[in-house]
PDB file of N, CA and C in Angstrom:
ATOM      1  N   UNK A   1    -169.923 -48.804 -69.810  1.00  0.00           N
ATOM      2  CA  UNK A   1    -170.410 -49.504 -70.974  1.00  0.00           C
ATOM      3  C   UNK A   1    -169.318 -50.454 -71.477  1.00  0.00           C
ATOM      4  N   UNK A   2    -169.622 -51.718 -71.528  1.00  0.00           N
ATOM      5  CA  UNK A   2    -168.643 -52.800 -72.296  1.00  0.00           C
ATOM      6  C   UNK A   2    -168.907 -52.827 -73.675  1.00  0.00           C
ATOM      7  N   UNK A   3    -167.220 -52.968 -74.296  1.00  0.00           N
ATOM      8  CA  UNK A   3    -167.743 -53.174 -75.969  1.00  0.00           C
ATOM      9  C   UNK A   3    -166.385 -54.467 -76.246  1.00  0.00           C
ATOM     10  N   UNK A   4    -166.722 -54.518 -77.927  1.00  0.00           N
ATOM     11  CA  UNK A   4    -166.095 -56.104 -77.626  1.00  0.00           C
ATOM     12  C   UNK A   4    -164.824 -55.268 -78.647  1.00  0.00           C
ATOM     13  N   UNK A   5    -163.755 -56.678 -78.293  1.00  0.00           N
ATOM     14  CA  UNK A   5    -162.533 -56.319 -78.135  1.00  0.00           C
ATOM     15  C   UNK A   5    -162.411 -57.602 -79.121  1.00  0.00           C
ATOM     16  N   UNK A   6    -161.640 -57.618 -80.706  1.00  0.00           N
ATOM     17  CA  UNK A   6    -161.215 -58.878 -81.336  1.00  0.00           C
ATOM     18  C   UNK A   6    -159.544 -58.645 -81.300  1.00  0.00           C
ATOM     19  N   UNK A   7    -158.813 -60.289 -80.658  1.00  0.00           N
ATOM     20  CA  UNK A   7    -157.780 -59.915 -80.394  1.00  0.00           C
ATOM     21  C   UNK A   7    -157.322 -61.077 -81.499  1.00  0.00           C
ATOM     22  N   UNK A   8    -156.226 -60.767 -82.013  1.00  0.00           N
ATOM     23  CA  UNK A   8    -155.940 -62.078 -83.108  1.00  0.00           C
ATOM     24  C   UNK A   8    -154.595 -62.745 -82.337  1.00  0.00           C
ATOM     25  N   UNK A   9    -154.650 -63.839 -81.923  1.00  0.00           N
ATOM     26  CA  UNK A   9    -153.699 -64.573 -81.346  1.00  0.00           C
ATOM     27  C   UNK A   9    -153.096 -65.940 -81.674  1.00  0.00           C
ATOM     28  N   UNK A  10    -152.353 -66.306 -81.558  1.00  0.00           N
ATOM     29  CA  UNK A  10    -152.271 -67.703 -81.951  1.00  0.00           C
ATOM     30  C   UNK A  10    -152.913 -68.917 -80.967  1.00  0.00           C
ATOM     31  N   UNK A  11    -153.463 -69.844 -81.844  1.00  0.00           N
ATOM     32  CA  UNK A  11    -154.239 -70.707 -81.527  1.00  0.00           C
ATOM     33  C   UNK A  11    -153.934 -71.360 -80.184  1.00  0.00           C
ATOM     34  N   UNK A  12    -153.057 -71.827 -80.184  1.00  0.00           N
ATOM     35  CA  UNK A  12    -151.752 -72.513 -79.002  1.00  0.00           C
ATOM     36  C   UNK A  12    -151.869 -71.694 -77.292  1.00  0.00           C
ATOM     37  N   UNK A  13    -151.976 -70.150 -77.902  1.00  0.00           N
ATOM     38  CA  UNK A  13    -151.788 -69.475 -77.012  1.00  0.00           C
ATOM     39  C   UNK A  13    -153.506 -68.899 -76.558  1.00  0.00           C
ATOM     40  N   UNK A  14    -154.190 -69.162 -77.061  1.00  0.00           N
ATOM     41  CA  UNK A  14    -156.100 -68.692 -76.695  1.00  0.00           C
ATOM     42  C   UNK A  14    -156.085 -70.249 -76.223  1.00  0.00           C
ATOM     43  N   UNK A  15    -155.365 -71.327 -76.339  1.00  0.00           N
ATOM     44  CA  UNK A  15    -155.973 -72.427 -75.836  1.00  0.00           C
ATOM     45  C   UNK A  15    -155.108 -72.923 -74.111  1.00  0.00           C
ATOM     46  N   UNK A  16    -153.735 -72.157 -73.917  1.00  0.00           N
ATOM     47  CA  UNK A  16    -153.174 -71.639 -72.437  1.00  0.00           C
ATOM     48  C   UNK A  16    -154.214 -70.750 -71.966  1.00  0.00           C
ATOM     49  N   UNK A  17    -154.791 -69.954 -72.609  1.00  0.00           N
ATOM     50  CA  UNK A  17    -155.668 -68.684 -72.022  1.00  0.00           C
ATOM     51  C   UNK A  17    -156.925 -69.273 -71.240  1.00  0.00           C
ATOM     52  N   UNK A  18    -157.440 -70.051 -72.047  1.00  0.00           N
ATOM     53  CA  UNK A  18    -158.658 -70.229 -71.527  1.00  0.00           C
ATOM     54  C   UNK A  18    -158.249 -71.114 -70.604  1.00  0.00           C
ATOM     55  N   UNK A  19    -157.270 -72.008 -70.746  1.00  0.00           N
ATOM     56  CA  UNK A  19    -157.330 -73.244 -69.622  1.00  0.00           C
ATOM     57  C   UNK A  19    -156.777 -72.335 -68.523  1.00  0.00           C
ATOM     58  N   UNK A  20    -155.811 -71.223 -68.188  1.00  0.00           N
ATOM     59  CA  UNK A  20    -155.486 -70.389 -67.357  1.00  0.00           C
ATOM     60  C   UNK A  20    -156.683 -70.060 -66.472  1.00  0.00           C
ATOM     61  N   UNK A  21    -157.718 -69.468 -67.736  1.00  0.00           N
ATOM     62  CA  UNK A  21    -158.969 -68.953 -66.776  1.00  0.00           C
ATOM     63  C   UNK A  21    -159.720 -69.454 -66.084  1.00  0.00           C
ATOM     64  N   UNK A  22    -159.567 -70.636 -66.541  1.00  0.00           N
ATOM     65  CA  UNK A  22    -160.558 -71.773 -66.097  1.00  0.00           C
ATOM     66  C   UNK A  22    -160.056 -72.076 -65.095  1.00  0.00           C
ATOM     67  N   UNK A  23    -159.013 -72.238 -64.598  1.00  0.00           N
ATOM     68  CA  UNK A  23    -158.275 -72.626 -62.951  1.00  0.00           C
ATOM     69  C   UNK A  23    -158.682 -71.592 -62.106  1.00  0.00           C
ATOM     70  N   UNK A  24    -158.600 -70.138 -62.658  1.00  0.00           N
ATOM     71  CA  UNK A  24    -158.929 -69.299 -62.104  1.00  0.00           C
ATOM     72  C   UNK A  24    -160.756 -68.722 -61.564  1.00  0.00           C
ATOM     73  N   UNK A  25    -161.129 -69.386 -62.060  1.00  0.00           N
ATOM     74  CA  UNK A  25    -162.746 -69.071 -62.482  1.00  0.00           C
ATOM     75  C   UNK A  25    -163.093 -67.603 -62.907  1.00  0.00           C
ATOM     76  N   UNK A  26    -162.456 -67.719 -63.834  1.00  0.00           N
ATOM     77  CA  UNK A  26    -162.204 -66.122 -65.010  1.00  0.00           C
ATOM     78  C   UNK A  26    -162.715 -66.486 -66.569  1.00  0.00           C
ATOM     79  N   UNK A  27    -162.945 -65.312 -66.823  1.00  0.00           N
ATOM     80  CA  UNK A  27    -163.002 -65.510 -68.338  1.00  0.00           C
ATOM     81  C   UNK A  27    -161.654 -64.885 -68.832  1.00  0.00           C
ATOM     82  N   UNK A  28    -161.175 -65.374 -70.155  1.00  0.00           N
ATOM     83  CA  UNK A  28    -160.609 -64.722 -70.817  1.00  0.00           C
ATOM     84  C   UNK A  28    -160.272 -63.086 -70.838  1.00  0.00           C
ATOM     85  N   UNK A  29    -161.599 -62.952 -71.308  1.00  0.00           N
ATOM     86  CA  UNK A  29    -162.192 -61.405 -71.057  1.00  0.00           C
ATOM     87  C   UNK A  29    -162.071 -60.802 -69.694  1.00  0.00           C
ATOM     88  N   UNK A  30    -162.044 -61.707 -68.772  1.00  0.00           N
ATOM     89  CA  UNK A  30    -161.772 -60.651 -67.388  1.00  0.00           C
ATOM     90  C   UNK A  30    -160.302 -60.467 -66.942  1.00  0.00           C
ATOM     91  N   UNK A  31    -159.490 -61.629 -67.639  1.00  0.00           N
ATOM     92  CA  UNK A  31    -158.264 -61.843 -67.292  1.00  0.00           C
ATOM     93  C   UNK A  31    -157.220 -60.856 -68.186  1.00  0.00           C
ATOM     94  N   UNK A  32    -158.007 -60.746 -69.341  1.00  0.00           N
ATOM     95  CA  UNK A  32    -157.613 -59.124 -70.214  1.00  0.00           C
ATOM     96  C   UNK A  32    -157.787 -57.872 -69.637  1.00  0.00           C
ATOM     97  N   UNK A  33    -158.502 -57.490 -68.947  1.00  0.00           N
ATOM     98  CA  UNK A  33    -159.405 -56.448 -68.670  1.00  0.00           C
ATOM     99  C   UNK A  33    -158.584 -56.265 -66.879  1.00  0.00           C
ATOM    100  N   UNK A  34    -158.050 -57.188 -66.247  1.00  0.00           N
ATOM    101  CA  UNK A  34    -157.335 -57.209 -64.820  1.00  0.00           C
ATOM    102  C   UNK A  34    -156.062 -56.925 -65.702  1.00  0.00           C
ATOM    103  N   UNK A  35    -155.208 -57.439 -66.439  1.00  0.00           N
ATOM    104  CA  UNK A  35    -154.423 -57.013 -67.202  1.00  0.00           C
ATOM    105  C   UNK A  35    -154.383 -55.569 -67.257  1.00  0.00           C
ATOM    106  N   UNK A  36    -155.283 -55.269 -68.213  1.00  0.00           N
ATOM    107  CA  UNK A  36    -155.071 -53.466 -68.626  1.00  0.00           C
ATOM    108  C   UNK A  36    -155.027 -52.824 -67.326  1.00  0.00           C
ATOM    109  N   UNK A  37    -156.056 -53.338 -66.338  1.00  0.00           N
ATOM    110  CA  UNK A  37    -155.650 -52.436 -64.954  1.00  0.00           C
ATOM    111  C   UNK A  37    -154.984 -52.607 -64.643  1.00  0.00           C
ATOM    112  N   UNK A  38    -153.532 -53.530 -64.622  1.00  0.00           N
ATOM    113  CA  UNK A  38    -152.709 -53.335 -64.137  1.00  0.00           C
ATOM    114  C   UNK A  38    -151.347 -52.602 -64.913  1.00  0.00           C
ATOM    115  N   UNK A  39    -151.564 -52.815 -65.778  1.00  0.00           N
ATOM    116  CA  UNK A  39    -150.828 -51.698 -67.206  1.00  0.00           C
ATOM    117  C   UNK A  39    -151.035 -50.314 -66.405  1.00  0.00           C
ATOM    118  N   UNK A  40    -152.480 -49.800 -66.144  1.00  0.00           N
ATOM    119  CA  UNK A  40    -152.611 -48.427 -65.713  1.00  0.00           C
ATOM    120  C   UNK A  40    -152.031 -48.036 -64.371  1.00  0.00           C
ATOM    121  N   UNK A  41    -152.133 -49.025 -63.838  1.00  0.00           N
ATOM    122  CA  UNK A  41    -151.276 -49.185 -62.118  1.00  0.00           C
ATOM    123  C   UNK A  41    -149.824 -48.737 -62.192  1.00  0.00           C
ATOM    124  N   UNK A  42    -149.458 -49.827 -62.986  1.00  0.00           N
ATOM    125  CA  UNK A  42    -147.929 -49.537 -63.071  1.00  0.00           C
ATOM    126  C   UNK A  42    -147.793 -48.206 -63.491  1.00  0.00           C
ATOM    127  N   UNK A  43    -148.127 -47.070 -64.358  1.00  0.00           N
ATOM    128  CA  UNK A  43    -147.665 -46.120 -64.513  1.00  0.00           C
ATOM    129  C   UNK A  43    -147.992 -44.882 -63.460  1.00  0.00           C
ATOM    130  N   UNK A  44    -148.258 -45.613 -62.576  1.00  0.00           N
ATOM    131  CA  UNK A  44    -148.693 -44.400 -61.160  1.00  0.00           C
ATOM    132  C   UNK A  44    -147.618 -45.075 -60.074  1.00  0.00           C
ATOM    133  N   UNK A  45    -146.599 -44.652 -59.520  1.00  0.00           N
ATOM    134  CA  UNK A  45    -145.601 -45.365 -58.722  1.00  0.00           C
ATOM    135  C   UNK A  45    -146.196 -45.073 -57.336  1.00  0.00           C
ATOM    136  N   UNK A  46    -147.031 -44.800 -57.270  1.00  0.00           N
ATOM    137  CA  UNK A  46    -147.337 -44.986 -55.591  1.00  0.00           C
ATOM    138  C   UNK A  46    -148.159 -45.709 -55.509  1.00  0.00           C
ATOM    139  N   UNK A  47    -148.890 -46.823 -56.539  1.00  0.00           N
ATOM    140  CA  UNK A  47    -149.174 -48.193 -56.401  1.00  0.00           C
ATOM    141  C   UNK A  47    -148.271 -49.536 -56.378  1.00  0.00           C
ATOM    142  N   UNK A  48    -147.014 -49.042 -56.499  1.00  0.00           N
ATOM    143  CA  UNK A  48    -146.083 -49.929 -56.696  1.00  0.00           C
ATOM    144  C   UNK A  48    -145.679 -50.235 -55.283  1.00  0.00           C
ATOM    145  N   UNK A  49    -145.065 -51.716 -55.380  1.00  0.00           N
ATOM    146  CA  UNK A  49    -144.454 -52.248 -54.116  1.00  0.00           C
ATOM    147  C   UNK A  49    -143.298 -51.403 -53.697  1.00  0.00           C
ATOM    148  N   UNK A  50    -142.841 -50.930 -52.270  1.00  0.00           N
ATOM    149  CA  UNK A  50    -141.988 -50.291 -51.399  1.00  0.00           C
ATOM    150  C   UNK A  50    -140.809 -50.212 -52.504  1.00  0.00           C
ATOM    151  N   UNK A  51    -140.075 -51.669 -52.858  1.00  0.00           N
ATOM    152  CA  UNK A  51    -138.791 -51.812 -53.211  1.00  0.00           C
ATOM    153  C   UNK A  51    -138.877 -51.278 -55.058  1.00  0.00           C
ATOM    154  N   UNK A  52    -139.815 -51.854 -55.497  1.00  0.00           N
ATOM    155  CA  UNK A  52    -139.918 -51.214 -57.057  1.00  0.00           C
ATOM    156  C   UNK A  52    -140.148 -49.575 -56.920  1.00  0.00           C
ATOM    157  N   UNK A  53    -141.007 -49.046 -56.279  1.00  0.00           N
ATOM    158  CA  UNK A  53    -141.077 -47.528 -55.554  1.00  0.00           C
ATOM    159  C   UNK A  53    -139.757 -47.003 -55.741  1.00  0.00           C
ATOM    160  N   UNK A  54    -138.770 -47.745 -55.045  1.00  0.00           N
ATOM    161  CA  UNK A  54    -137.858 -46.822 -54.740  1.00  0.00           C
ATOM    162  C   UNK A  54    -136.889 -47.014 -55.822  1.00  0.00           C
ATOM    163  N   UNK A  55    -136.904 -48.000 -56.791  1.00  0.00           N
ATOM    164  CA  UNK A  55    -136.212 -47.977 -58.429  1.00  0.00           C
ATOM    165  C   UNK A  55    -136.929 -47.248 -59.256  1.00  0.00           C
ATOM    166  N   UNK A  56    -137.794 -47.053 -59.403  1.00  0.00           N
ATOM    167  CA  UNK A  56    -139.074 -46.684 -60.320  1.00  0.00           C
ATOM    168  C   UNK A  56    -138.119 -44.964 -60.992  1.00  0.00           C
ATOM    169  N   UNK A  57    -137.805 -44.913 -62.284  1.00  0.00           N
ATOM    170  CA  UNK A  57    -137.265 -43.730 -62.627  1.00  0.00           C
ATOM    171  C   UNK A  57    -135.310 -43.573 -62.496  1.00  0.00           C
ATOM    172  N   UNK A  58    -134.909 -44.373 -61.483  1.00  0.00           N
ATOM    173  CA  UNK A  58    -133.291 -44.215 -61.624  1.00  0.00           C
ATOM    174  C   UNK A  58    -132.493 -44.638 -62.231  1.00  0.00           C
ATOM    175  N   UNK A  59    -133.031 -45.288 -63.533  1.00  0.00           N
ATOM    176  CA  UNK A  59    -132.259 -45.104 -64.911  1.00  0.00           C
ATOM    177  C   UNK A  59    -132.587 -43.892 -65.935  1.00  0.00           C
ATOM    178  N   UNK A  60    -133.477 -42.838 -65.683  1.00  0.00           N
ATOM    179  CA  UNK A  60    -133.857 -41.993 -66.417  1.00  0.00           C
ATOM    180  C   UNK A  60    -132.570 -40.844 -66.729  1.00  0.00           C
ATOM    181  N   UNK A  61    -132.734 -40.705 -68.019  1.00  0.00           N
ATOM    182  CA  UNK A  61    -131.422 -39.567 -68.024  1.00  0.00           C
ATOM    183  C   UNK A  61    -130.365 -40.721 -68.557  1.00  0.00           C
ATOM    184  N   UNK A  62    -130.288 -41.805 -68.604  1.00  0.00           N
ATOM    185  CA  UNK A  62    -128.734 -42.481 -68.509  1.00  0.00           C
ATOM    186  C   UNK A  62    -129.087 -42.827 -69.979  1.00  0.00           C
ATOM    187  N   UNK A  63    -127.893 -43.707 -70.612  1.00  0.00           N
ATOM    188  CA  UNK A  63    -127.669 -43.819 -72.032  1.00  0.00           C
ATOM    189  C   UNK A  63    -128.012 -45.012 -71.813  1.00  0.00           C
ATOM    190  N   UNK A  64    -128.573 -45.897 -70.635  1.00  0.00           N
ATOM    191  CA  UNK A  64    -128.336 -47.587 -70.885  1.00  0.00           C
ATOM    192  C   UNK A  64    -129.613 -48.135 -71.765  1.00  0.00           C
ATOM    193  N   UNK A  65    -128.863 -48.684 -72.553  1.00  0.00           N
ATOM    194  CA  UNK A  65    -129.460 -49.657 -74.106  1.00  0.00           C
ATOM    195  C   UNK A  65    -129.641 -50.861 -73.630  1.00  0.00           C
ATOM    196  N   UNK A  66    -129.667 -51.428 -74.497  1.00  0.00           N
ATOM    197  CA  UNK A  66    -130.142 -53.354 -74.731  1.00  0.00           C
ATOM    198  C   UNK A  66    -128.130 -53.704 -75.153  1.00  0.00           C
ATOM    199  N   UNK A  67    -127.634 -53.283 -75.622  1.00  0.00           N
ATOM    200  CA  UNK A  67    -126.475 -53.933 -76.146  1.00  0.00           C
ATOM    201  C   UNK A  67    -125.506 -53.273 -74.309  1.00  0.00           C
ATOM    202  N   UNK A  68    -126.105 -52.054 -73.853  1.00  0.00           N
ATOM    203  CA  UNK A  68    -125.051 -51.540 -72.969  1.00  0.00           C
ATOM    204  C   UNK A  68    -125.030 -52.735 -71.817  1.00  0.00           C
ATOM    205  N   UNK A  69    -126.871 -53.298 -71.638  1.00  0.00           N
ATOM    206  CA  UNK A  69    -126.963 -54.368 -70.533  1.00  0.00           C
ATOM    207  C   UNK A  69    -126.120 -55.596 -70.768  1.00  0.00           C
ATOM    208  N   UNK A  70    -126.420 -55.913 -71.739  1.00  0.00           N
ATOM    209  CA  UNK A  70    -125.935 -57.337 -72.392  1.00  0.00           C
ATOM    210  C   UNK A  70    -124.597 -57.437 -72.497  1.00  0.00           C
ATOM    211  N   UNK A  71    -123.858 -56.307 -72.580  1.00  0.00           N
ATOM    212  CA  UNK A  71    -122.238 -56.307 -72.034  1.00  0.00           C
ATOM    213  C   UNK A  71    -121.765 -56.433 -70.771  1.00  0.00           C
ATOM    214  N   UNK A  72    -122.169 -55.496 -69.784  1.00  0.00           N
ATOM    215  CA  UNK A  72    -122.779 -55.816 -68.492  1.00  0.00           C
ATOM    216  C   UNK A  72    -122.939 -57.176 -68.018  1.00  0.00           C
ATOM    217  N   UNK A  73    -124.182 -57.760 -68.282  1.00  0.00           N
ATOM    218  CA  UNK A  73    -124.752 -59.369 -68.295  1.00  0.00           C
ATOM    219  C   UNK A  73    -123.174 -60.198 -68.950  1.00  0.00           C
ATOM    220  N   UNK A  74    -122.853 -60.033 -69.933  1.00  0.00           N
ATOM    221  CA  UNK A  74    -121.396 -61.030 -70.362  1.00  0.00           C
ATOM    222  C   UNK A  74    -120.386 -60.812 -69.205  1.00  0.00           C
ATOM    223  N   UNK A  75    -119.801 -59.404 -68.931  1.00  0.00           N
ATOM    224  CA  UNK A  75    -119.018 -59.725 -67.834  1.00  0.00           C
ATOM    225  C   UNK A  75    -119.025 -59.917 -66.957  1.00  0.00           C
ATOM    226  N   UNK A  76    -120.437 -59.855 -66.301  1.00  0.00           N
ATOM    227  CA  UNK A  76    -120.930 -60.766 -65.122  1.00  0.00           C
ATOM    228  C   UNK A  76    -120.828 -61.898 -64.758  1.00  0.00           C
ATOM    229  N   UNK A  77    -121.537 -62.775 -66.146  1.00  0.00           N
ATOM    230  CA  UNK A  77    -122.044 -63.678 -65.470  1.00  0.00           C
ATOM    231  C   UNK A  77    -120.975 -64.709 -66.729  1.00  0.00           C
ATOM    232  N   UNK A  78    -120.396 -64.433 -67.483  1.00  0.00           N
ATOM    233  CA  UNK A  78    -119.861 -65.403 -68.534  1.00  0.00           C
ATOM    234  C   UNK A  78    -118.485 -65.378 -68.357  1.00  0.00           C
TER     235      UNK A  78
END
């Protein structure tokens, strides 16, 4: 059973959407709805590609943050 879905977005961005779909020969609505299935995909790792498969979980347990990466990222790359 389909039911309707009101999404509040900015104008700018429902008017990328539709022209998106339209290349695609999609609706909006289907291009939401391939979306969520793939939201549900991702949280099952044996739909995932070989190489994400085998990352999927090996930061679990660790302390790494947003500020721990971004220190990381500075002495990398700056």
């Amino acid at each position: 059973m389909q039911t309707k879905l009101t999404l509040r977005l900015e104008e700018q961005l429902i008017e990328r959407a539709k022209a998106h779909a339209k290349k695609r020969g999609k609706s909006v609505s289907q291009m939401v709805a391939d979306y969520f299935t793939l939201l549900d995909r991702e949280d099952r790792p044996e739909t995932l590609a070989p190489l994400t498969r085998s990352l999927h979980g090996a930061l679990r347990g660790t302390a790494v943050d947003e500020d721990t990466y971004r220190e990381h990222f500075e002495e990398k790359h700056l």
